[in-house]
C-alpha atoms as a PDB file:
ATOM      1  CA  UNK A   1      10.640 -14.931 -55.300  1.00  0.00           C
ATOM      2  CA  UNK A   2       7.707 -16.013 -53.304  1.00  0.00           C
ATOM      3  CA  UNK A   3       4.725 -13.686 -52.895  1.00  0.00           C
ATOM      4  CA  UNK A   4       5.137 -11.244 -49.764  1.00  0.00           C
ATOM      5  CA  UNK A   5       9.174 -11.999 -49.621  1.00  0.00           C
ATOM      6  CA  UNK A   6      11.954  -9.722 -50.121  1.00  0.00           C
ATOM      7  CA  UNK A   7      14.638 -12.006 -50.427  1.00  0.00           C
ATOM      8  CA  UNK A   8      14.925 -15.657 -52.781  1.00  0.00           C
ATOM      9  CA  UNK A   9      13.831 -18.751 -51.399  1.00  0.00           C
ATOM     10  CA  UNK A  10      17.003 -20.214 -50.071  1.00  0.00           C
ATOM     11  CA  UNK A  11      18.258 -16.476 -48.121  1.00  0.00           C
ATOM     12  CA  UNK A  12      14.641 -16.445 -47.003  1.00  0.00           C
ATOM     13  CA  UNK A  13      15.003 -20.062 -45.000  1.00  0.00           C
ATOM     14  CA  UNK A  14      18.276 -18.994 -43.873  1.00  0.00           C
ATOM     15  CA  UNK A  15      17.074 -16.391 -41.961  1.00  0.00           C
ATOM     16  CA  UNK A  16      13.962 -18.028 -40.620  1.00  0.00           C
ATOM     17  CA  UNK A  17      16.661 -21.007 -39.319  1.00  0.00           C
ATOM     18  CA  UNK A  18      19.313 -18.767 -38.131  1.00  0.00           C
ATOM     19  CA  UNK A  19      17.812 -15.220 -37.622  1.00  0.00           C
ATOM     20  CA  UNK A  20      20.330 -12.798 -36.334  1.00  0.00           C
ATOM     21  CA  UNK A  21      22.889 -15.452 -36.996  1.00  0.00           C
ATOM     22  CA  UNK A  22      23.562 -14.599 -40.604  1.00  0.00           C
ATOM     23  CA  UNK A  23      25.527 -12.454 -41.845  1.00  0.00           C
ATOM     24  CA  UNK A  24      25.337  -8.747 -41.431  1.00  0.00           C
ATOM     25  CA  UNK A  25      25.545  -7.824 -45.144  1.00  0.00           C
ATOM     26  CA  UNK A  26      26.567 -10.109 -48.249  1.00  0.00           C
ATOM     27  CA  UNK A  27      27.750  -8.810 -50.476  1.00  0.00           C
ATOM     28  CA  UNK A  28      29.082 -10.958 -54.475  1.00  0.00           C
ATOM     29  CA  UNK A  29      31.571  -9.028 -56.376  1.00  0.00           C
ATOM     30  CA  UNK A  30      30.503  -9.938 -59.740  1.00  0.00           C
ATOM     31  CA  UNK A  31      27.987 -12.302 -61.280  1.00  0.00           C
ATOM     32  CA  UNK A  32      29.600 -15.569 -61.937  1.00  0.00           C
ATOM     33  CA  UNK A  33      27.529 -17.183 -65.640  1.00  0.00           C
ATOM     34  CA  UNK A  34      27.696 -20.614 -66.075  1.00  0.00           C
ATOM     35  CA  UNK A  35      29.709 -20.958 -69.170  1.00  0.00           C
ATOM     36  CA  UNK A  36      31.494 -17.689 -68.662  1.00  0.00           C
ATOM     37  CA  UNK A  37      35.174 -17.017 -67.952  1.00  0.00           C
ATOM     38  CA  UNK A  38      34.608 -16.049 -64.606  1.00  0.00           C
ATOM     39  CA  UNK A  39      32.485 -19.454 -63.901  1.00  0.00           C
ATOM     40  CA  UNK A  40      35.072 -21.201 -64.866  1.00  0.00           C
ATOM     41  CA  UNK A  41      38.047 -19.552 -63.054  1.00  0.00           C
ATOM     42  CA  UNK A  42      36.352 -19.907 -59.965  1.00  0.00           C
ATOM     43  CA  UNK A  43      35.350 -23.665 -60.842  1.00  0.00           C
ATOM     44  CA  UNK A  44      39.493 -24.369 -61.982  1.00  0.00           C
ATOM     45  CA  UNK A  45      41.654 -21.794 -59.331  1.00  0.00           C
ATOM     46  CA  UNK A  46      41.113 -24.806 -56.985  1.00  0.00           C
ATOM     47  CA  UNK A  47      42.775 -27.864 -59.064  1.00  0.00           C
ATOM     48  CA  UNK A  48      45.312 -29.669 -57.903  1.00  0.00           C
ATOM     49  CA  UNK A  49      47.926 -27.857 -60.770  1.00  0.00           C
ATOM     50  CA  UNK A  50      45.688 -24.829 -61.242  1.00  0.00           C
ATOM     51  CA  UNK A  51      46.631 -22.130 -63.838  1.00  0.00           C
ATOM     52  CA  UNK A  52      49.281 -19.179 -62.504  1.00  0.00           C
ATOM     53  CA  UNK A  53      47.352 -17.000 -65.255  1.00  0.00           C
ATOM     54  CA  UNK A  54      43.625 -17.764 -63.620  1.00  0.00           C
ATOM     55  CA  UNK A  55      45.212 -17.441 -59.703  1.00  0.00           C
ATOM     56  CA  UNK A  56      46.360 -13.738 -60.891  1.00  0.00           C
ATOM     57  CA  UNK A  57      42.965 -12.773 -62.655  1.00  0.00           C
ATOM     58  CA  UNK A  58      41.011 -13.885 -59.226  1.00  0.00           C
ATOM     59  CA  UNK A  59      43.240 -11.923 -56.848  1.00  0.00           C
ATOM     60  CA  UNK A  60      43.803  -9.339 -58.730  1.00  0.00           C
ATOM     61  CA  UNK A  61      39.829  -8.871 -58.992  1.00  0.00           C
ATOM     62  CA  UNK A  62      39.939  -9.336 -55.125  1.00  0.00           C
ATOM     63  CA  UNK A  63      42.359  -7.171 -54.247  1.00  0.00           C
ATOM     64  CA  UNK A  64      40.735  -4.017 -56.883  1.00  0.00           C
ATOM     65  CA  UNK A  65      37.192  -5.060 -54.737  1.00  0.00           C
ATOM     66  CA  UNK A  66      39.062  -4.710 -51.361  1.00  0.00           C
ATOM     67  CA  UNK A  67      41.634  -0.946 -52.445  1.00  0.00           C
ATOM     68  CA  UNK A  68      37.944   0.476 -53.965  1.00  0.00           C
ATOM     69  CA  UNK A  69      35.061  -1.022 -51.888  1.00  0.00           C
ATOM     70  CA  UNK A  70      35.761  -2.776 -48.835  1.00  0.00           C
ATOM     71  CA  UNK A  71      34.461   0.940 -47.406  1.00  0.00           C
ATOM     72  CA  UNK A  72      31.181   0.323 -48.445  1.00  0.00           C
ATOM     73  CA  UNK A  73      31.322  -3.022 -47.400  1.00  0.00           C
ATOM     74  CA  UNK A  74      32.094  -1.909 -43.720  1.00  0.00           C
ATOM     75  CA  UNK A  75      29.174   0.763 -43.716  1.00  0.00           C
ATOM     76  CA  UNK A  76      26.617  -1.629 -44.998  1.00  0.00           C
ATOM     77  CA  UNK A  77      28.028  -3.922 -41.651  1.00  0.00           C
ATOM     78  CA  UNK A  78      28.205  -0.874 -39.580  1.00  0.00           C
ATOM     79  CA  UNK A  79      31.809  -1.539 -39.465  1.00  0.00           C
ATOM     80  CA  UNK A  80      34.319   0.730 -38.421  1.00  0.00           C
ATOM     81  CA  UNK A  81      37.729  -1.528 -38.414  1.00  0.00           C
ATOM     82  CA  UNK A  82      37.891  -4.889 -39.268  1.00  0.00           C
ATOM     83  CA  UNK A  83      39.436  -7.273 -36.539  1.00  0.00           C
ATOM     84  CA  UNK A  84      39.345 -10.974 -37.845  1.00  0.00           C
ATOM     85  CA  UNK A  85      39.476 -12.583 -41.767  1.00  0.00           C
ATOM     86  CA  UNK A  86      37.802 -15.876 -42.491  1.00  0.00           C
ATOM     87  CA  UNK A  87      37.200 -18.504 -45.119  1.00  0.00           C
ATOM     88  CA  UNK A  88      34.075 -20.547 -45.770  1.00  0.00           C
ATOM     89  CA  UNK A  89      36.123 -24.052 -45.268  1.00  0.00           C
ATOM     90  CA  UNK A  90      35.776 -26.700 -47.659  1.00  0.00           C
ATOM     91  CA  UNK A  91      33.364 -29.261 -46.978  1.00  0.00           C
ATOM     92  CA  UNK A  92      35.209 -32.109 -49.200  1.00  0.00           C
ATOM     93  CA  UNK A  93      37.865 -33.119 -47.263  1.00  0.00           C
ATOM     94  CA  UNK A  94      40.747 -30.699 -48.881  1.00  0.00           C
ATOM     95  CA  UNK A  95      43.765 -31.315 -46.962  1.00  0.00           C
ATOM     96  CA  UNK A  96      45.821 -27.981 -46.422  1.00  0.00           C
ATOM     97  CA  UNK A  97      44.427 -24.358 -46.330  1.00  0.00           C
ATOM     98  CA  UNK A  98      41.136 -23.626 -48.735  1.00  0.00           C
ATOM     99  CA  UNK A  99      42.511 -22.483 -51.909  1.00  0.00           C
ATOM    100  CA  UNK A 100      41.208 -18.684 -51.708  1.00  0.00           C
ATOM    101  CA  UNK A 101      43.034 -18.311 -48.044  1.00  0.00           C
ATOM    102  CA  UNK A 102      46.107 -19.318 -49.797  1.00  0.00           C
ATOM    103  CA  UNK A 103      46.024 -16.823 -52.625  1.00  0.00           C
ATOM    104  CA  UNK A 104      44.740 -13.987 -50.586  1.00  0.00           C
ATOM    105  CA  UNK A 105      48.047 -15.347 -47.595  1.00  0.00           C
ATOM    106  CA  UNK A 106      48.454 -12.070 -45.279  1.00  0.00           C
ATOM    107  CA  UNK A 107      47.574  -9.186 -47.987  1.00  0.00           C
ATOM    108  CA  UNK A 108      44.742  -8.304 -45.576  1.00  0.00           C
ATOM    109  CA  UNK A 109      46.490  -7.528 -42.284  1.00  0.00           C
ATOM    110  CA  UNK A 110      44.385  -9.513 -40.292  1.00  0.00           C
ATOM    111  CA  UNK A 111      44.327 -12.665 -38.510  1.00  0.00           C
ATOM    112  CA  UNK A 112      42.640 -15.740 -39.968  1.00  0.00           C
ATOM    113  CA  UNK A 113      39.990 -17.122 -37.911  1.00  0.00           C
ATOM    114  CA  UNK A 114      40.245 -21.438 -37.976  1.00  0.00           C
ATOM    115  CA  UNK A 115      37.262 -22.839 -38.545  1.00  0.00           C
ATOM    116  CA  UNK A 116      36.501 -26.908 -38.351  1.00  0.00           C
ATOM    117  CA  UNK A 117      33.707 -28.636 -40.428  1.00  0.00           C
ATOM    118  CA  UNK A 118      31.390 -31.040 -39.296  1.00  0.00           C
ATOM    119  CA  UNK A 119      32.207 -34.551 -41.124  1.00  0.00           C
ATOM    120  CA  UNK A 120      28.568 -36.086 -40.064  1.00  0.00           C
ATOM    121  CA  UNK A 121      27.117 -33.376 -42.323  1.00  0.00           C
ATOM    122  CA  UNK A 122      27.345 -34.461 -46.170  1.00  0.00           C
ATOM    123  CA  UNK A 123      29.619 -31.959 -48.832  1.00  0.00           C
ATOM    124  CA  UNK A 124      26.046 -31.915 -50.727  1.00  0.00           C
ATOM    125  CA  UNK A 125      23.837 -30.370 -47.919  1.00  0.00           C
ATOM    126  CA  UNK A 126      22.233 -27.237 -49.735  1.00  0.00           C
ATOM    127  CA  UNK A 127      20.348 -26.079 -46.483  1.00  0.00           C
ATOM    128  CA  UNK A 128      21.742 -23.996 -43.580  1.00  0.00           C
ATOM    129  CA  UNK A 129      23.294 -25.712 -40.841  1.00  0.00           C
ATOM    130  CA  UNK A 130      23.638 -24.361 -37.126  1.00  0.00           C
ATOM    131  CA  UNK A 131      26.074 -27.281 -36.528  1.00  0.00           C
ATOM    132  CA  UNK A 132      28.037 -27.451 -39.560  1.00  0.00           C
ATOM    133  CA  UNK A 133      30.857 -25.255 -38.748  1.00  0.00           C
ATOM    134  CA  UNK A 134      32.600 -24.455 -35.759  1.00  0.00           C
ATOM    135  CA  UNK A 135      35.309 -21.879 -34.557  1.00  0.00           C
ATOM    136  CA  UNK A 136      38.402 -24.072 -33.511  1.00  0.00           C
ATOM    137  CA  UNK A 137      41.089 -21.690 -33.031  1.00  0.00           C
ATOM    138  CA  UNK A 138      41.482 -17.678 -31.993  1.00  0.00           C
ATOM    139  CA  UNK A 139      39.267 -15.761 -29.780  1.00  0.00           C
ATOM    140  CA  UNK A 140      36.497 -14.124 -31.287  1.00  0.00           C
ATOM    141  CA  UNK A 141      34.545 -12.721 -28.516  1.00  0.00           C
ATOM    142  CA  UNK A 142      33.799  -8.893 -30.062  1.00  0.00           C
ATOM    143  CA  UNK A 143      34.956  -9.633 -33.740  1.00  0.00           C
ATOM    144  CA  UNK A 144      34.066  -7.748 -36.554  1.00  0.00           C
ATOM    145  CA  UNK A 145      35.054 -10.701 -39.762  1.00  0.00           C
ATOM    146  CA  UNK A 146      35.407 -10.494 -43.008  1.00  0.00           C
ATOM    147  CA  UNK A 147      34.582 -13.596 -44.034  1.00  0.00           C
ATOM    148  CA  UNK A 148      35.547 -15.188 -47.810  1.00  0.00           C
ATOM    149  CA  UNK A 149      34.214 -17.277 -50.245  1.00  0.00           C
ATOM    150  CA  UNK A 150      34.747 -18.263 -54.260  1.00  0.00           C
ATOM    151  CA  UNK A 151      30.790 -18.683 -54.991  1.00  0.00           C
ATOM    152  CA  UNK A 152      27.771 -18.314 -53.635  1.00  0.00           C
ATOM    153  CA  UNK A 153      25.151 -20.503 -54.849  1.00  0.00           C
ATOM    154  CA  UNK A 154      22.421 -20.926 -52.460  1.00  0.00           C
ATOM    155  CA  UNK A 155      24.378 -19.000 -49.516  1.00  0.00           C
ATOM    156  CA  UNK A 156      24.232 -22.257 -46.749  1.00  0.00           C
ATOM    157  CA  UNK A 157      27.697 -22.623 -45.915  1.00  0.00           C
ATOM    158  CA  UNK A 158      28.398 -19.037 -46.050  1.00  0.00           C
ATOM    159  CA  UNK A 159      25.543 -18.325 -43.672  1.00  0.00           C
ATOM    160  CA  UNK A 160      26.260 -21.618 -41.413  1.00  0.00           C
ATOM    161  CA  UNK A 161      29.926 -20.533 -41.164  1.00  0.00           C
ATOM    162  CA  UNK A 162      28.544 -16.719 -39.945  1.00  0.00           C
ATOM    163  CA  UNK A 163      26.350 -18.363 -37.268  1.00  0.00           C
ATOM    164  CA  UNK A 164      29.562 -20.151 -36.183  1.00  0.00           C
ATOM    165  CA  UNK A 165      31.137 -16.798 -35.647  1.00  0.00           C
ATOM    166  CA  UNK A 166      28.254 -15.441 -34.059  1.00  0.00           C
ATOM    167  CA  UNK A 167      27.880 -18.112 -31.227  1.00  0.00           C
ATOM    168  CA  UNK A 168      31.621 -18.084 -30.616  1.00  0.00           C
ATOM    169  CA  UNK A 169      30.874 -14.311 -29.926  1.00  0.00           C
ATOM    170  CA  UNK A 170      31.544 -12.108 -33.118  1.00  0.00           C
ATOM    171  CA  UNK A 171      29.929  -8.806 -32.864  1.00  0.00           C
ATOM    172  CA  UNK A 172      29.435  -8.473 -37.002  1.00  0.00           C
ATOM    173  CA  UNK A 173      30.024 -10.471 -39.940  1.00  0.00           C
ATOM    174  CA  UNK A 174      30.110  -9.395 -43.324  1.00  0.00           C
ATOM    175  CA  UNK A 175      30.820 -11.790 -46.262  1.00  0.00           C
ATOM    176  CA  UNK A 176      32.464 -11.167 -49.798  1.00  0.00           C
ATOM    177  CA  UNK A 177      31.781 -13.621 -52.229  1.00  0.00           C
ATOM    178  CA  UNK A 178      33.936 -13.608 -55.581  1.00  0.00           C
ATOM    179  CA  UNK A 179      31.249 -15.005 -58.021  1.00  0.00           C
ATOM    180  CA  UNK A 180      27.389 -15.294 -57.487  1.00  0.00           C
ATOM    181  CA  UNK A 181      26.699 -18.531 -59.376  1.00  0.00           C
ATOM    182  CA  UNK A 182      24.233 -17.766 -61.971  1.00  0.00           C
ATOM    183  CA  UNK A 183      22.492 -20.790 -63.503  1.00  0.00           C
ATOM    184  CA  UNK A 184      21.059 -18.862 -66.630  1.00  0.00           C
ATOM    185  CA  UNK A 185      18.645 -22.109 -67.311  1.00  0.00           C
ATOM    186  CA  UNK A 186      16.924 -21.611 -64.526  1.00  0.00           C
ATOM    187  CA  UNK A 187      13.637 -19.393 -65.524  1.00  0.00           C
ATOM    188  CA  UNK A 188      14.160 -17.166 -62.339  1.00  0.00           C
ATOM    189  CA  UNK A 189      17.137 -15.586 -63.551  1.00  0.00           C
ATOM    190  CA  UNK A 190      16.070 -14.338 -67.167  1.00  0.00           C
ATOM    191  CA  UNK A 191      14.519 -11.165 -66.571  1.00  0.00           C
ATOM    192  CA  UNK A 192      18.055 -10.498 -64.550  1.00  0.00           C
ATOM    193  CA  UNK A 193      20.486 -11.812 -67.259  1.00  0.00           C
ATOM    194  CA  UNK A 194      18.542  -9.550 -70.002  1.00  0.00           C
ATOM    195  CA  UNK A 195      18.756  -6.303 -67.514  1.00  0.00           C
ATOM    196  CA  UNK A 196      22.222  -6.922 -67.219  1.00  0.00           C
ATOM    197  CA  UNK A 197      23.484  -7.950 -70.422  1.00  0.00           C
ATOM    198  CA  UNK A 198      24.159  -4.600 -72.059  1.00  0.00           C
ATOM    199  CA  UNK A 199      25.162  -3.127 -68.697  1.00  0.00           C
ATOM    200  CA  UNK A 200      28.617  -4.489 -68.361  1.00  0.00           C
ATOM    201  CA  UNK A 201      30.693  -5.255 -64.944  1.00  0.00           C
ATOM    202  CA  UNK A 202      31.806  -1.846 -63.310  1.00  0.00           C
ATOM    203  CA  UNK A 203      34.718  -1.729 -60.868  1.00  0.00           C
ATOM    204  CA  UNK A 204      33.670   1.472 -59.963  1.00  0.00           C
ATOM    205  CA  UNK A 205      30.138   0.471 -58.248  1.00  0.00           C
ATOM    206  CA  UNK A 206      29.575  -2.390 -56.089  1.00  0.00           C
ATOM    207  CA  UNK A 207      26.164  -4.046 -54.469  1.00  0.00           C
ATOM    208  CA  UNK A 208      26.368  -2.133 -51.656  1.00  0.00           C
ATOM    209  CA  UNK A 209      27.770   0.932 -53.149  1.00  0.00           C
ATOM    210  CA  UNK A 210      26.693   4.519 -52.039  1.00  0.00           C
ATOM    211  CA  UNK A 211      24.143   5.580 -53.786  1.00  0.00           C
END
């Protein structure tokens, strides 16, 4: 965290590039540790056979988040009904839907917005992107999206899909992120991982929970 911020480095350029652009409220349902389980179901759900067992344990975890929180998720946004679901696309050429449309299908009740990637823009691009995404099918003009992704690592596509929406006319966008990547090599997150590591995952609370 740079001196004078309140946000890291990489949400910090994001909103200098894209201001009101991003997304209303982000929101990760659980840490994701390199080396833990949860790392490496969200690294292996997307394989070409991926593990039935792994699929369940992701959506299942989903599907708790969305019965128990997706209220507070909507208040942080300033919410009140959800029109539109979407899905951070993949960015390396994955033919078919993206893996985490497909295993959350209709459970939602709400329509899927299509999105298009850029193929000029390299898979690898870590920074945000105002022309990386665009909206290629349905009418958002007014939308309030809930918009999906595995991991979060430094937040660029996610944010560069929400701009998308935003120019194509969504009123709000709020994004739920199954795993925030956690790197625990990386000095910045030490003083986190020892805070957390006798305070285990709640499904009760959430990052944007009441109170």
């Amino acid at each position: 965290m740079n001196p004078g911020w309140s946000r890291c480095r990489p949400c910090e350029r994001h909103l200098r590039s894209a201001g009101a652009g991003v997304a209303d409220v982000v929101v990760p349902i659980s840490y994701a540790e390199k080396r833990t389980q949860h790392a490496h179901n969200l690294a292996v759900y997307k394989a070409r056979f991926p593990s039935g067992e792994i699929q369940t344990d992701l959506l299942s975890l989903f599907l708790l988040f969305v019965r128990d929180h997706l209220g507070c998720v909507a208040q942080a946004a300033r919410v009140s009904t959800w029109s539109h679901a979407a899905v951070v696309p993949s960015t390396r050429n994955r033919p078919g839907d993206h893996p985490l449309r497909s295993l959350v299908g209709n459970r939602l009740g709400l329509p899927w917005v299509e999105l298009s990637v850029n193929p000029d823009i390299p898979s690898e691009v870590r920074e945000f992107r105002a022309d990386w995404f665009r909206v290629s099918g349905g009418d958002v003009g007014g939308a309030r999206v809930l918009l999906l992704d595995d991991t979060w690592t430094t937040g660029a596509r996610v944010q560069s899909v929400a701009s998308a929406l935003k120019r194509a006319g969504a009123e709000r966008v709020a994004a739920v992120v199954l795993g925030r990547h956690v790197n625990p090599g990386w000095d910045g997150w030490r003083p986190i991982l020892r805070e957390t590591k006798d305070r285990p995952f709640r499904m009760d609370r959430c990052a944007v929970h009441p109170g």
